[in-house]
C-alpha atoms as a PDB file:
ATOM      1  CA  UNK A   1     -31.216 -98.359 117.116  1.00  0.00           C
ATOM      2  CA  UNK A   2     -29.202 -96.785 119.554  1.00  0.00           C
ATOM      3  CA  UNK A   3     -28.557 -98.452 123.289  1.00  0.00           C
ATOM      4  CA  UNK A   4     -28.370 -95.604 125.687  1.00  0.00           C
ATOM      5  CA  UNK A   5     -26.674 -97.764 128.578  1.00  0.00           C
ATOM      6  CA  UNK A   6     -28.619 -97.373 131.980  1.00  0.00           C
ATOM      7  CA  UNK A   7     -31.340 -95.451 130.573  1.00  0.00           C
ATOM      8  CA  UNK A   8     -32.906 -97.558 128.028  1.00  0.00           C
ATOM      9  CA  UNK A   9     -32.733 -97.967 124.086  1.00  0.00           C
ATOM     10  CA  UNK A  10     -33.403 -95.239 121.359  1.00  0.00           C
ATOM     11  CA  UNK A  11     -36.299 -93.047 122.886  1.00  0.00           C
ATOM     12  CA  UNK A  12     -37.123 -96.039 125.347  1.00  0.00           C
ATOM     13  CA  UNK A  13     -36.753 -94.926 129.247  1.00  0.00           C
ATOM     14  CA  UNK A  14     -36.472 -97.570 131.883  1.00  0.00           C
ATOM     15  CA  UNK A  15     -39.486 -96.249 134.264  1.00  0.00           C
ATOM     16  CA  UNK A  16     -42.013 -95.861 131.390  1.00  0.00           C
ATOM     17  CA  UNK A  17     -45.512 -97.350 131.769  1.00  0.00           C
ATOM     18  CA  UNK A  18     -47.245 -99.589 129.195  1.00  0.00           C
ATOM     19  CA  UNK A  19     -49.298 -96.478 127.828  1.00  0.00           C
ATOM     20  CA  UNK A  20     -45.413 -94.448 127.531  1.00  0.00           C
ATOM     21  CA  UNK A  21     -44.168 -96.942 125.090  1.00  0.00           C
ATOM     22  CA  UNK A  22     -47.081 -97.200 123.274  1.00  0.00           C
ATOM     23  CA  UNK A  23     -47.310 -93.825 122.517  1.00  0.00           C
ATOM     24  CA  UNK A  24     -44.102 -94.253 120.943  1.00  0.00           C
ATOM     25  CA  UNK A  25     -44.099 -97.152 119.295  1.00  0.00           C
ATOM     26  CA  UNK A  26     -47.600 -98.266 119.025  1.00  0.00           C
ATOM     27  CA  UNK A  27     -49.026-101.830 120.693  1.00  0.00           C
ATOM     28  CA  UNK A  28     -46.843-104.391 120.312  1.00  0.00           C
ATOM     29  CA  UNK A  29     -48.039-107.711 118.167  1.00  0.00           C
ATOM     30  CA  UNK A  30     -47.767-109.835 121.160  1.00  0.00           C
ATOM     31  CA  UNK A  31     -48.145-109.389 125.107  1.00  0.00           C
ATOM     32  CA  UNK A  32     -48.121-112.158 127.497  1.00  0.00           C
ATOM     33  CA  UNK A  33     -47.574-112.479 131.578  1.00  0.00           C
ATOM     34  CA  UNK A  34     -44.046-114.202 132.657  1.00  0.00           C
ATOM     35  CA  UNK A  35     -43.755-116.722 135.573  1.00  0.00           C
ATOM     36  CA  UNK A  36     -43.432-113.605 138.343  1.00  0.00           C
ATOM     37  CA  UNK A  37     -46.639-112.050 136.492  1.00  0.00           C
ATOM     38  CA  UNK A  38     -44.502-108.880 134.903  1.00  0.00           C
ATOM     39  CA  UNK A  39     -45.961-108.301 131.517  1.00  0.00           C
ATOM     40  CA  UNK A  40     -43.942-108.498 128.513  1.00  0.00           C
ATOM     41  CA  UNK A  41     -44.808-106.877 125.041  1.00  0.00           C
ATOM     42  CA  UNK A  42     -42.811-108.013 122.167  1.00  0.00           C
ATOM     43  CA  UNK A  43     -41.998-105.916 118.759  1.00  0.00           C
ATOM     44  CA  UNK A  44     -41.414-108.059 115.787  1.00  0.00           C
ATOM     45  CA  UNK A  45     -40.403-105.198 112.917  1.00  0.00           C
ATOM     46  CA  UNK A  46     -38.018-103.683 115.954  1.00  0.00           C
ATOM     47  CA  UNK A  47     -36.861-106.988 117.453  1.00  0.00           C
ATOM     48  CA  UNK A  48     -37.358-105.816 120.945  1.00  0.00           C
ATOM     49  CA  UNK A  49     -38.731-107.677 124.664  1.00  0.00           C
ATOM     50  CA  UNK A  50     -39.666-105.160 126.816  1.00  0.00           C
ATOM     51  CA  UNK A  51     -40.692-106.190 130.281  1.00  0.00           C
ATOM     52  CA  UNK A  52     -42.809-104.067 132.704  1.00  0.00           C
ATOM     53  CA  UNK A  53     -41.695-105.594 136.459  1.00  0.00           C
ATOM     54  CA  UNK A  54     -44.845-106.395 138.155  1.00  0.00           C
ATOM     55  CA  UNK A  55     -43.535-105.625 141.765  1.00  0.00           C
ATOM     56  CA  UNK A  56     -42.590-102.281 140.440  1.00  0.00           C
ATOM     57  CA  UNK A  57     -45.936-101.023 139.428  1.00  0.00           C
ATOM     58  CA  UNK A  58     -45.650-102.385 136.060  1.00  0.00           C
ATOM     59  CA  UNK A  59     -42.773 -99.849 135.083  1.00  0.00           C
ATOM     60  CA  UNK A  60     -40.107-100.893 131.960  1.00  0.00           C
ATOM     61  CA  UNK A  61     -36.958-102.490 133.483  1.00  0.00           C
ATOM     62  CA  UNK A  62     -35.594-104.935 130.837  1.00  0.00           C
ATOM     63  CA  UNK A  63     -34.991-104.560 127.236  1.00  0.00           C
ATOM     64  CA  UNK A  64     -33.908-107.650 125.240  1.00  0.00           C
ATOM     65  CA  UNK A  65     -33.279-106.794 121.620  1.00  0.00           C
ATOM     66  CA  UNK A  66     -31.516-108.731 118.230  1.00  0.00           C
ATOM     67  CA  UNK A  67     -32.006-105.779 116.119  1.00  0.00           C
ATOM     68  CA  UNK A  68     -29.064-106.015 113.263  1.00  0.00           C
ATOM     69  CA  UNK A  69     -28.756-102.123 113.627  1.00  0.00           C
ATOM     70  CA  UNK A  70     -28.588-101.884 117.406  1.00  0.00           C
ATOM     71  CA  UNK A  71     -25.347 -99.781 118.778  1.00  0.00           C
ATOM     72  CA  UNK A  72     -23.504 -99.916 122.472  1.00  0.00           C
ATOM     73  CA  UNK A  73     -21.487 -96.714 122.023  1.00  0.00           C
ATOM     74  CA  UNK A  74     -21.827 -96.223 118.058  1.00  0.00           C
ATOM     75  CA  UNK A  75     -20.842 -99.683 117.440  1.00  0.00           C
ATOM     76  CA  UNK A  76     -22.787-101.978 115.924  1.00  0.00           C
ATOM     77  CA  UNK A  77     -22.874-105.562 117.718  1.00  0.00           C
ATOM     78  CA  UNK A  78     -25.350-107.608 116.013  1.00  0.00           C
ATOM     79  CA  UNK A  79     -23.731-110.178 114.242  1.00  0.00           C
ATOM     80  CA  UNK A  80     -20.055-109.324 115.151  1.00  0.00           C
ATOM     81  CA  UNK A  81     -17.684-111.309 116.664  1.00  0.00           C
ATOM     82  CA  UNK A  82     -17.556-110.860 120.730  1.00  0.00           C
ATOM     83  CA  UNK A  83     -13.743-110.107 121.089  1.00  0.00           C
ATOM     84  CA  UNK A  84     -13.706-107.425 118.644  1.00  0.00           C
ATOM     85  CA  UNK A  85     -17.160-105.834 120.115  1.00  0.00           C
ATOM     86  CA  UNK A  86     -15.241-105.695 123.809  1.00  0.00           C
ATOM     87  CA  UNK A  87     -11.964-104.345 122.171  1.00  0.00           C
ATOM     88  CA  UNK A  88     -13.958-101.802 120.893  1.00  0.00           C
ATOM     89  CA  UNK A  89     -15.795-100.442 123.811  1.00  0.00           C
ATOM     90  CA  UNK A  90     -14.214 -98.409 126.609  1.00  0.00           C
ATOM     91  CA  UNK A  91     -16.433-101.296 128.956  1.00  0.00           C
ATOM     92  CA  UNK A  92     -13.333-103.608 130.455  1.00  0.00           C
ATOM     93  CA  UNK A  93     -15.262-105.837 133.130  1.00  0.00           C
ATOM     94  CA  UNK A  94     -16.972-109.023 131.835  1.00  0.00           C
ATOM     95  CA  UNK A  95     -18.240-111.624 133.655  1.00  0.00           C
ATOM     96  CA  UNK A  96     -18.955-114.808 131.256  1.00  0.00           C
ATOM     97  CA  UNK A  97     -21.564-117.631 131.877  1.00  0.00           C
ATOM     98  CA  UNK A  98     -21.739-120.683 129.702  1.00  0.00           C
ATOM     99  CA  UNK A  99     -24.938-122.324 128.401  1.00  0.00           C
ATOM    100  CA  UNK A 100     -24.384-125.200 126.009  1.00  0.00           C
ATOM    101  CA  UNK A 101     -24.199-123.515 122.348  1.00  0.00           C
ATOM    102  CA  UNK A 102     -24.416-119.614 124.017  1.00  0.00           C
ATOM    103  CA  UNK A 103     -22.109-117.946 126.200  1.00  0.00           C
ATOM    104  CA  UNK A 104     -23.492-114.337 127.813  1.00  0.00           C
ATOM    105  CA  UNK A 105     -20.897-111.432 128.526  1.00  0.00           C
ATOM    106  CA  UNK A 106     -22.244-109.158 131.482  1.00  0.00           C
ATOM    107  CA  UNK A 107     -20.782-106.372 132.459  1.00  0.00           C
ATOM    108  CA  UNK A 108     -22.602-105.218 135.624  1.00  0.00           C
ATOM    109  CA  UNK A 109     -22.004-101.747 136.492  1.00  0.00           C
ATOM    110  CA  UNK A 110     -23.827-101.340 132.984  1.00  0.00           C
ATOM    111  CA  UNK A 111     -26.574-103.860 133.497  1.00  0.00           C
ATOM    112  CA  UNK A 112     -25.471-105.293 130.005  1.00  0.00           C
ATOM    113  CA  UNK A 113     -25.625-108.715 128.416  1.00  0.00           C
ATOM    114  CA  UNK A 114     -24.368-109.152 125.117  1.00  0.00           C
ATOM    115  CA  UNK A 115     -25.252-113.181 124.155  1.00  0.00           C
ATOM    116  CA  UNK A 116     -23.322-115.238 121.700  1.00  0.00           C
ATOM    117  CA  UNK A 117     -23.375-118.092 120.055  1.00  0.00           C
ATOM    118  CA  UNK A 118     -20.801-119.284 117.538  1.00  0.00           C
ATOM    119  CA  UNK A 119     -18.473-116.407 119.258  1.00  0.00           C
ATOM    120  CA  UNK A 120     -20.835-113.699 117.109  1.00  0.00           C
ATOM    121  CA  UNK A 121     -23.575-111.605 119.226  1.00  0.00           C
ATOM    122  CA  UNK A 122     -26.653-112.565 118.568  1.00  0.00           C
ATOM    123  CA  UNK A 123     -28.943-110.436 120.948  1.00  0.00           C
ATOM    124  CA  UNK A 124     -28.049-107.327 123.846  1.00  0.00           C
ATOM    125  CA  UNK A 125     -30.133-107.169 126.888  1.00  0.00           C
ATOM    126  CA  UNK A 126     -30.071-104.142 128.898  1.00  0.00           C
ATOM    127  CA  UNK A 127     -31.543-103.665 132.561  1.00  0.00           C
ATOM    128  CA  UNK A 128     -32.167-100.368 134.586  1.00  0.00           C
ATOM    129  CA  UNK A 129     -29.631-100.161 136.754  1.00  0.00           C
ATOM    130  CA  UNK A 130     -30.366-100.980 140.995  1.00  0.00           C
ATOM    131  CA  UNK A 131     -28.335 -98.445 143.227  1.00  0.00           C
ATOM    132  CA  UNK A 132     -26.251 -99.243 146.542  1.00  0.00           C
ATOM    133  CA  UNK A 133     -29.429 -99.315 148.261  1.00  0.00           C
ATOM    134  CA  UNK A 134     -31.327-101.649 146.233  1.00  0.00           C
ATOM    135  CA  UNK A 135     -33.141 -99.359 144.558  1.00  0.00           C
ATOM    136  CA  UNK A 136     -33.757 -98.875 140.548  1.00  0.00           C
ATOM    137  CA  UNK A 137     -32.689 -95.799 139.415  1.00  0.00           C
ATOM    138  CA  UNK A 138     -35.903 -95.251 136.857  1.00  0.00           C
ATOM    139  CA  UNK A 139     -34.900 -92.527 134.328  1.00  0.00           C
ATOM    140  CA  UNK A 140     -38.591 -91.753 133.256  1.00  0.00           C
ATOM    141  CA  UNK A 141     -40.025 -89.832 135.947  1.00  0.00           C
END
């Protein structure tokens, strides 16, 4: 499952509507409204959490996924250790947050979160990425 960083994940745009991603990958097995009433479908063969942002006319803007075959630039991060994932990639700038047993490594020009616990990645969530004038550059049109 490949991560195409600030478009989306394998044939996944950010921009696509509901009716987009179910043409791709079917409906998923459960859909519920957030807090800020965005909708969020969730695959359980392809491990993913899509959410479609309400206040952007329902439109795919965050992918959360702990598929064991997802790869960030042909590297597979499920399951590896952090340090050795970051050595890896050409990505340098991480910011690091702490919560209790799981730390998160962003890197922000990439609108990537790779969450760990036990210093091993255990999920990647990937946003569509807002310009310098607050704007999100959709890639599905």
């Amino acid at each position: 499952m490949k991560i195409n960083l600030k478009n989306g994940i394998e044939n996944l745009l950010f921009g696509m509507k509901q009716k987009d991603v179910e043409a791709i990958l079917g409906k998923p097995n459960k859909q519920f409204l957030d807090d800020d009433k965005n909708v969020i479908y969730l695959y359980n063969k392809e491990k993913l959490r899509l959410t479609f942002y309400e206040d952007e006319d329902f439109r795919l803007g965050y992918i959360i996924t702990s598929n064991p075959s997802a790869t960030v630039l042909s590297h597979q991060v499920i399951g590896k250790n952090i340090e050795e994932v970051k050595n890896a990639l050409p990505i340098k700038d991480w910011e690091t947050e702490d919560f209790d047993s799981t730390i998160n490594h962003f890197n922000e020009s990439n609108w990537l979160i790779f969450q760990t616990e036990f210093e091993e990645v255990i999920r990647i969530e990937l946003g569509a990425i807002i310009n310098d004038k607050d704007e999100i550059e959709w890639k599905f049109k």
